[in-house]
N, C-alpha and C. Protein backbone atom coordinates (compact mmCIF):
# COMPACT_ATOMS: atom_id res chain seq x y z
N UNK A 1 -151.18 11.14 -120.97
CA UNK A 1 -151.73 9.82 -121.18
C UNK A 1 -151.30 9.34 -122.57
N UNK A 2 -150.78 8.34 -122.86
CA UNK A 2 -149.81 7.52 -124.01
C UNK A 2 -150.98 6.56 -124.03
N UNK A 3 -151.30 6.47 -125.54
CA UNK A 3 -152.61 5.37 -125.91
C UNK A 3 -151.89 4.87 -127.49
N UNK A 4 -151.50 3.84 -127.39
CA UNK A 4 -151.03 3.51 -128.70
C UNK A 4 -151.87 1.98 -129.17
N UNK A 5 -152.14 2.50 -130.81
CA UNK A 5 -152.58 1.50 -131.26
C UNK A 5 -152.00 1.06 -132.22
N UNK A 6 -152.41 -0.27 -132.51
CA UNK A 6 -151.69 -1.99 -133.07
C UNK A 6 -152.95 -2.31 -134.12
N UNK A 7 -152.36 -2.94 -135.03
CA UNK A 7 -153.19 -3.72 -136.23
C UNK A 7 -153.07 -5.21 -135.89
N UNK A 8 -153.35 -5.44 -134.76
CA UNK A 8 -153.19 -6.49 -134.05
C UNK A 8 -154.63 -7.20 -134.26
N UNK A 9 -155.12 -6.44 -135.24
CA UNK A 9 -156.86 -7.32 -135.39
C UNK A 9 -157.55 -6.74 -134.38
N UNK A 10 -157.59 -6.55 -132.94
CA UNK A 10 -158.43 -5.93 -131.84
C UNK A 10 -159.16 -4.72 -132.08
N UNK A 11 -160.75 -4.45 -132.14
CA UNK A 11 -160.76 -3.42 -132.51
C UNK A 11 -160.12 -2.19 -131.75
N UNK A 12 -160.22 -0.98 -132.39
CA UNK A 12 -159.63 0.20 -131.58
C UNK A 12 -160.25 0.85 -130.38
N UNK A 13 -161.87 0.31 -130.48
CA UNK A 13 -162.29 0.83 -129.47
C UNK A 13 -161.63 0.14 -127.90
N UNK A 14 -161.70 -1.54 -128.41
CA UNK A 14 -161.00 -2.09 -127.47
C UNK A 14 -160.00 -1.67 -126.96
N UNK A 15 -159.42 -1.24 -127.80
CA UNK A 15 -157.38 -1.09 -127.07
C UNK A 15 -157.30 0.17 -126.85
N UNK A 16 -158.59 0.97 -127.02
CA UNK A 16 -158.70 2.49 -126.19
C UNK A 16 -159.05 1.99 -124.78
N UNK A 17 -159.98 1.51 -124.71
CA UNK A 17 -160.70 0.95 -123.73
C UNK A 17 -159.87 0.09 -122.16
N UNK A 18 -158.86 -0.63 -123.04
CA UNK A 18 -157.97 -1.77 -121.93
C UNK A 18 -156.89 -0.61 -121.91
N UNK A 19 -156.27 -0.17 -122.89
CA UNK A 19 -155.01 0.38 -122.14
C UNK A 19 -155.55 1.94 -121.31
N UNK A 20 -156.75 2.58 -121.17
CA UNK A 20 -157.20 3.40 -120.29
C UNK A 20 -157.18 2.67 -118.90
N UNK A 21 -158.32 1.60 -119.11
CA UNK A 21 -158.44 0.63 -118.00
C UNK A 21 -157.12 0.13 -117.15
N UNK A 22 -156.07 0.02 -117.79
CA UNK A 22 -154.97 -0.02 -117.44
C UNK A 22 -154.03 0.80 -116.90
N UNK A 23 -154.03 2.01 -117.36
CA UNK A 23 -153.64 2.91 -116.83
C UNK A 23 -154.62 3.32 -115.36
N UNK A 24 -155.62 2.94 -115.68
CA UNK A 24 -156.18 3.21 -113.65
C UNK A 24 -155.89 2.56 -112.98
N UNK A 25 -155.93 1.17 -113.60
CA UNK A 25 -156.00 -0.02 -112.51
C UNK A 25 -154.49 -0.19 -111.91
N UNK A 26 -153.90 0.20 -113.08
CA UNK A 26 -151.76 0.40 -112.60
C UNK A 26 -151.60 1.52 -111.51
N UNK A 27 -152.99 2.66 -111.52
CA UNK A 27 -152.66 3.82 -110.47
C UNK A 27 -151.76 4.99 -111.59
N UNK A 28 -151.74 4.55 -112.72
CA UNK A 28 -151.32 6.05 -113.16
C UNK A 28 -151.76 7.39 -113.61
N UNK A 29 -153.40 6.74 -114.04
CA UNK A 29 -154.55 7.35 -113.74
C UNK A 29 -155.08 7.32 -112.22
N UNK A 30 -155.12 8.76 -111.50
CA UNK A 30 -155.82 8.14 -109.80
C UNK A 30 -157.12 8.67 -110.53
N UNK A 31 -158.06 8.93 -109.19
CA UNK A 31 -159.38 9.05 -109.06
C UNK A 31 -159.42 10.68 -109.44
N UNK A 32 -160.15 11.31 -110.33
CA UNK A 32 -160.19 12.47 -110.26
C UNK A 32 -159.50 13.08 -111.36
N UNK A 33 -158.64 12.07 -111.71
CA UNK A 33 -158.04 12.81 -112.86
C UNK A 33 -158.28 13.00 -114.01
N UNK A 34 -158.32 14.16 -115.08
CA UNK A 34 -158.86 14.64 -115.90
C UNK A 34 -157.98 13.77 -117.03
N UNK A 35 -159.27 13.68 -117.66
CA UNK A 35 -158.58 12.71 -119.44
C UNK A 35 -158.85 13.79 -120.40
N UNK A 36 -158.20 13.48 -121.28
CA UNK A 36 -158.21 14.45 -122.96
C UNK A 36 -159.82 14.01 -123.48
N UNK A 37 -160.13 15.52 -124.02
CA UNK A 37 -161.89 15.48 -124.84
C UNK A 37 -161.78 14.59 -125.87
N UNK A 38 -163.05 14.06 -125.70
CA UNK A 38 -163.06 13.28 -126.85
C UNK A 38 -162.37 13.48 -128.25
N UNK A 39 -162.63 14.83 -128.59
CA UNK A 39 -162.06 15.36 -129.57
C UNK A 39 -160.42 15.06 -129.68
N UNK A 40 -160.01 16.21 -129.12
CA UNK A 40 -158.51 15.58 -128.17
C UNK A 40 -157.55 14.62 -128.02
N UNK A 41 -158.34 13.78 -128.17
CA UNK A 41 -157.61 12.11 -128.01
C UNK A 41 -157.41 11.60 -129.61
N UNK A 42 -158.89 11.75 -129.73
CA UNK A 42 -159.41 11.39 -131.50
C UNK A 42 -158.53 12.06 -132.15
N UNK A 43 -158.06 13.32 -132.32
CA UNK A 43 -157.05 13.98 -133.22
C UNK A 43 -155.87 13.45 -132.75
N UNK A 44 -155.01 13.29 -131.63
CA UNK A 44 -154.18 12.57 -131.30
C UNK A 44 -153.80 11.33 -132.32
N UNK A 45 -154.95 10.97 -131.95
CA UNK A 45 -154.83 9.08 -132.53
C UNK A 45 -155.08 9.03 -133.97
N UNK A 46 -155.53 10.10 -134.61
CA UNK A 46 -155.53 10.31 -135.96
C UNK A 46 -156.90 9.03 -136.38
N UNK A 47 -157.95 9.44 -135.64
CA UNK A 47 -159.34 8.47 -135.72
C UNK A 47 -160.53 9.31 -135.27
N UNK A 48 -161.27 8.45 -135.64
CA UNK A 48 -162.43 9.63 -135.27
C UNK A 48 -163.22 9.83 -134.01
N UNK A 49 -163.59 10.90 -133.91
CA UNK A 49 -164.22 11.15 -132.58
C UNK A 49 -165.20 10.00 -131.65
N UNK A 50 -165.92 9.32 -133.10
CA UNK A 50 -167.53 8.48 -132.50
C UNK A 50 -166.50 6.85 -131.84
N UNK A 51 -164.92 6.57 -132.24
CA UNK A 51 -164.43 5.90 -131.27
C UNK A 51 -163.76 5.74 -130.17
N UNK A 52 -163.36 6.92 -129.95
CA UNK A 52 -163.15 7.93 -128.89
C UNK A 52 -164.65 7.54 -127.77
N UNK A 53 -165.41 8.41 -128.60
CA UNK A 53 -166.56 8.12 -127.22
C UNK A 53 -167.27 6.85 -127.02
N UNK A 54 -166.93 5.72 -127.72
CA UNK A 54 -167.77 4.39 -127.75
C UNK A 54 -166.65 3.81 -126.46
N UNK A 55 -165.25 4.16 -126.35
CA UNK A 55 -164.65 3.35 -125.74
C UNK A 55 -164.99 4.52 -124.30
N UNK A 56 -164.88 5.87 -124.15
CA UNK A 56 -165.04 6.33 -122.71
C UNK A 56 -166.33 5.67 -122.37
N UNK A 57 -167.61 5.97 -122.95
CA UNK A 57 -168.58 5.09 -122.84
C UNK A 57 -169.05 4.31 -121.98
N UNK A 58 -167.59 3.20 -122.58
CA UNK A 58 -167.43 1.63 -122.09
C UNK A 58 -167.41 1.88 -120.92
N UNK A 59 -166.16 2.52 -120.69
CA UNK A 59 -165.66 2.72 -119.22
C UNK A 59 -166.62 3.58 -118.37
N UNK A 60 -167.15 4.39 -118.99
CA UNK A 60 -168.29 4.76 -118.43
C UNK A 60 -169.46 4.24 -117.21
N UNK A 61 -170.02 3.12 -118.10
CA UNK A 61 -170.64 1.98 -118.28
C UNK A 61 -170.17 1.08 -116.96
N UNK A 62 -168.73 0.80 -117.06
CA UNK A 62 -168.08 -0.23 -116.31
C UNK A 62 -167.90 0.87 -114.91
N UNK A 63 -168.32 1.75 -114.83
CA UNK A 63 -167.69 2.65 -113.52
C UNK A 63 -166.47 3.11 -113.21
N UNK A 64 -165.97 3.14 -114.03
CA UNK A 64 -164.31 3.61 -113.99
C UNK A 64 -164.17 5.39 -114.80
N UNK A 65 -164.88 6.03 -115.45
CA UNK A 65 -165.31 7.22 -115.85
C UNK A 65 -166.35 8.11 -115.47
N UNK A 66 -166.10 9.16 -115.02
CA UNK A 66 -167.40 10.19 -114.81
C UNK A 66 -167.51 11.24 -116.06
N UNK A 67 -168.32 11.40 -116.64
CA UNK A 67 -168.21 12.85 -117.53
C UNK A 67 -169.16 13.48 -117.20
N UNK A 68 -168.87 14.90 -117.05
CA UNK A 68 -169.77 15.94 -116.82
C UNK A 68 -169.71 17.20 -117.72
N UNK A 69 -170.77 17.76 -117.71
CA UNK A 69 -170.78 18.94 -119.05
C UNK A 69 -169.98 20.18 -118.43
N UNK A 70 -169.40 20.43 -118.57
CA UNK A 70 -168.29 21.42 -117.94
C UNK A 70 -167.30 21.12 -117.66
N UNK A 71 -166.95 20.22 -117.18
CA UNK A 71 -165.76 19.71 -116.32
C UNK A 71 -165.09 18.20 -117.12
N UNK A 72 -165.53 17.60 -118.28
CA UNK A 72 -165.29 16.81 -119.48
C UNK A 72 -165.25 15.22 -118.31
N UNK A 73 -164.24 14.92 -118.90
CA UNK A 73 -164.24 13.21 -118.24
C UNK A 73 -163.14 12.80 -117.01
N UNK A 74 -163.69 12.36 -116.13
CA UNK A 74 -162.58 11.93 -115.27
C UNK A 74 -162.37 10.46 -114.93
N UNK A 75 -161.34 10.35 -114.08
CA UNK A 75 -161.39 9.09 -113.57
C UNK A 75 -162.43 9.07 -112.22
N UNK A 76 -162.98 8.13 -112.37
CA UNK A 76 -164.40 7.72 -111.35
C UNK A 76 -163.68 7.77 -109.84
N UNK A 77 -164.74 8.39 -109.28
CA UNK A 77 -163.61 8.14 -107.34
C UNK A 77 -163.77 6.25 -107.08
N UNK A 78 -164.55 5.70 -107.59
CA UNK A 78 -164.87 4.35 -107.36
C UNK A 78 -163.57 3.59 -108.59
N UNK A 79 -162.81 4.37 -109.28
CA UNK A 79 -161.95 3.59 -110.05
C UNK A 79 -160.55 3.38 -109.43
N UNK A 80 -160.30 2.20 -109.29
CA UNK A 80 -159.38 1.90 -107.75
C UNK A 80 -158.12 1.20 -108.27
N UNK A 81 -156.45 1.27 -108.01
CA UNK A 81 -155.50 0.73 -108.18
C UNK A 81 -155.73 -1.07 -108.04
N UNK A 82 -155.01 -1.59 -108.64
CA UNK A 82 -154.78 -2.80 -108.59
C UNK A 82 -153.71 -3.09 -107.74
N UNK A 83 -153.82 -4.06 -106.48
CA UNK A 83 -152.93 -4.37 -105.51
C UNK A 83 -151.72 -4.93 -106.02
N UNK A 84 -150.11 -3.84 -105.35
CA UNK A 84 -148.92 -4.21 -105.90
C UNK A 84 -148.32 -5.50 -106.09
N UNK A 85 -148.94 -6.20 -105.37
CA UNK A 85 -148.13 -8.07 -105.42
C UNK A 85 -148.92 -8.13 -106.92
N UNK A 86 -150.28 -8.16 -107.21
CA UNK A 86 -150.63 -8.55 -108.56
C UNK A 86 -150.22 -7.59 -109.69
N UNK A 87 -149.95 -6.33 -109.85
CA UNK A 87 -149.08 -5.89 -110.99
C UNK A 87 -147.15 -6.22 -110.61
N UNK A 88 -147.01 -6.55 -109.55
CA UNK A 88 -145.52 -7.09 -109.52
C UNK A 88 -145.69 -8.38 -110.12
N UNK A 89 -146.65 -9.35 -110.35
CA UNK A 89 -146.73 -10.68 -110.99
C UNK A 89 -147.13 -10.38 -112.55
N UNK A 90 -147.84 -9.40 -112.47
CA UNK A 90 -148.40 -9.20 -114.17
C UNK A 90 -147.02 -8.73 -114.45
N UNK A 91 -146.24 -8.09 -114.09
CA UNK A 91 -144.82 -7.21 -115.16
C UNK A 91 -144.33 -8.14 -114.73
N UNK A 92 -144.30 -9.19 -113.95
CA UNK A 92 -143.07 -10.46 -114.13
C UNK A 92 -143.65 -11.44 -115.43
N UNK A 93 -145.27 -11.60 -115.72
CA UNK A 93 -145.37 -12.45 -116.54
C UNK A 93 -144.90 -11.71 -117.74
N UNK A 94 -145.35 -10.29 -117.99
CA UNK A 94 -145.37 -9.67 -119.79
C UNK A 94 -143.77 -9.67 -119.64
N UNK A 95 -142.28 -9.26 -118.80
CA UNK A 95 -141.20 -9.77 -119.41
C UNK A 95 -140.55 -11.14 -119.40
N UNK A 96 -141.25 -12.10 -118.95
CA UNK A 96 -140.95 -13.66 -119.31
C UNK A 96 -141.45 -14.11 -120.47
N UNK A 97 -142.97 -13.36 -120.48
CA UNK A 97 -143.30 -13.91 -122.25
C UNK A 97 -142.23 -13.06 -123.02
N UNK A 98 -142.10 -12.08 -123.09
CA UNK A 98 -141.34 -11.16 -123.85
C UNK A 98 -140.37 -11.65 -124.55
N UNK A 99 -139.71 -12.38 -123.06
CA UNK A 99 -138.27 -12.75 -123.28
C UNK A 99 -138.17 -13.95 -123.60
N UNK A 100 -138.87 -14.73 -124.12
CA UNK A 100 -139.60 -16.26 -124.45
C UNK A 100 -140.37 -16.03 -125.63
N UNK A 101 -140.21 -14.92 -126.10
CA UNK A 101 -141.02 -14.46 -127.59
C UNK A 101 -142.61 -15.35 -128.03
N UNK A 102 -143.13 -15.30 -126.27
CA UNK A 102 -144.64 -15.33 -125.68
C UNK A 102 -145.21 -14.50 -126.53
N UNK A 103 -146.72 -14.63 -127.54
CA UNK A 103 -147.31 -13.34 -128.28
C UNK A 103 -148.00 -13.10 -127.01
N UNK A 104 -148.72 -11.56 -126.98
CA UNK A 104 -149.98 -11.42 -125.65
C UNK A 104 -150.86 -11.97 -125.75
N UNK A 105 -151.81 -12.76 -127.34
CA UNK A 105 -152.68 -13.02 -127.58
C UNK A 105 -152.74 -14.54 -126.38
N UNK A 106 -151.23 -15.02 -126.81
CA UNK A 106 -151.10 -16.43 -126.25
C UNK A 106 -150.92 -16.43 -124.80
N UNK A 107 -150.29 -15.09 -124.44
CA UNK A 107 -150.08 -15.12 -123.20
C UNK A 107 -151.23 -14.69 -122.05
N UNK A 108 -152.20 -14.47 -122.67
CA UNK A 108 -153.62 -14.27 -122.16
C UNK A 108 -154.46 -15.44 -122.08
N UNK A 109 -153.96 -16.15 -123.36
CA UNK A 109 -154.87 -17.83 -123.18
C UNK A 109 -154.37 -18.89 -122.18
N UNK A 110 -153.36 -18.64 -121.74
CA UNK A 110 -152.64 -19.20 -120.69
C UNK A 110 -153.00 -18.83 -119.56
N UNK A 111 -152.81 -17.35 -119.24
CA UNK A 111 -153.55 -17.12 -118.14
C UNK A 111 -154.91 -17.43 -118.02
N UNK A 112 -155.87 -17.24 -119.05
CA UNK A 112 -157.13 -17.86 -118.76
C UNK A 112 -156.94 -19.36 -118.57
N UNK A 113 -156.59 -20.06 -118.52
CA UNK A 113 -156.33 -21.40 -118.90
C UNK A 113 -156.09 -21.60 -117.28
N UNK A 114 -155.06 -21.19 -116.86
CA UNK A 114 -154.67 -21.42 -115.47
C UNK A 114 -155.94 -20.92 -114.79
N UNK A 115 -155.82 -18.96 -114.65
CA UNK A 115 -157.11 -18.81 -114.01
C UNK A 115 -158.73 -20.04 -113.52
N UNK A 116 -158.81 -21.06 -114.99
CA UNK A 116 -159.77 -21.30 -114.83
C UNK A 116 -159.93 -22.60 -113.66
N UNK A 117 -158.74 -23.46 -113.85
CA UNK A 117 -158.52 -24.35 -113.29
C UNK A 117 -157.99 -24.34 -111.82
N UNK A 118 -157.91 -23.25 -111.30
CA UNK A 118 -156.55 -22.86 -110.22
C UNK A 118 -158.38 -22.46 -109.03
């Protein structure tokens, strides 16, 4: 699991949080699958443990994580792929912004923008 973070202003718990979320909802995380200990990740990321667990937590919270005392954290059996026509449209939008030197910040206000009206 590849978790990289940006001084992009977002906090870190966040961008632990979405690019996990992302990785399930893409299916590269399935159901069942074991994530790095809190600890684990936190030394990885060269941060500390208490944001590590604020963002599993989250996901926790949101139903996409199980943790159990023995068996550490998984992906939830209720945490489910995102249907291929809509990540074939999301990786068509992130390389058109890309390639249109689109920021994500902007390219998210757009999509909300449409989303809201559509």
């Amino acid at each position: 699991m590849i978790i990289t973070l940006s001084d992009s202003g977002t906090p870190i718990v966040d961008q632990i949080r979405d690019q996990i979320l992302g990785l399930i909802t893409s299916g590269l995380l399935s159901a069942g699958q074991k994530l790095p200990s809190v600890r684990q990740l936190a030394n990885d990321l060269g941060i500390a443990p208490g944001t590590v667990a604020k963002a599993y937590t989250a996901l926790e919270g949101e139903g996409f994580l199980v943790t159990r005392i023995g068996s550490g954290t998984r992906v939830s059996a209720n945490g489910s792929a995102t249907p291929g026509a809509v990540l074939s449209a999301a990786t068509h939008l992130v390389k058109t912004s890309k390639s249109e030197a689109v920021e994500l910040d902007e390219t998210i206000r757009i999509l909300r923008a449409i989303w809201s009206t559509s």
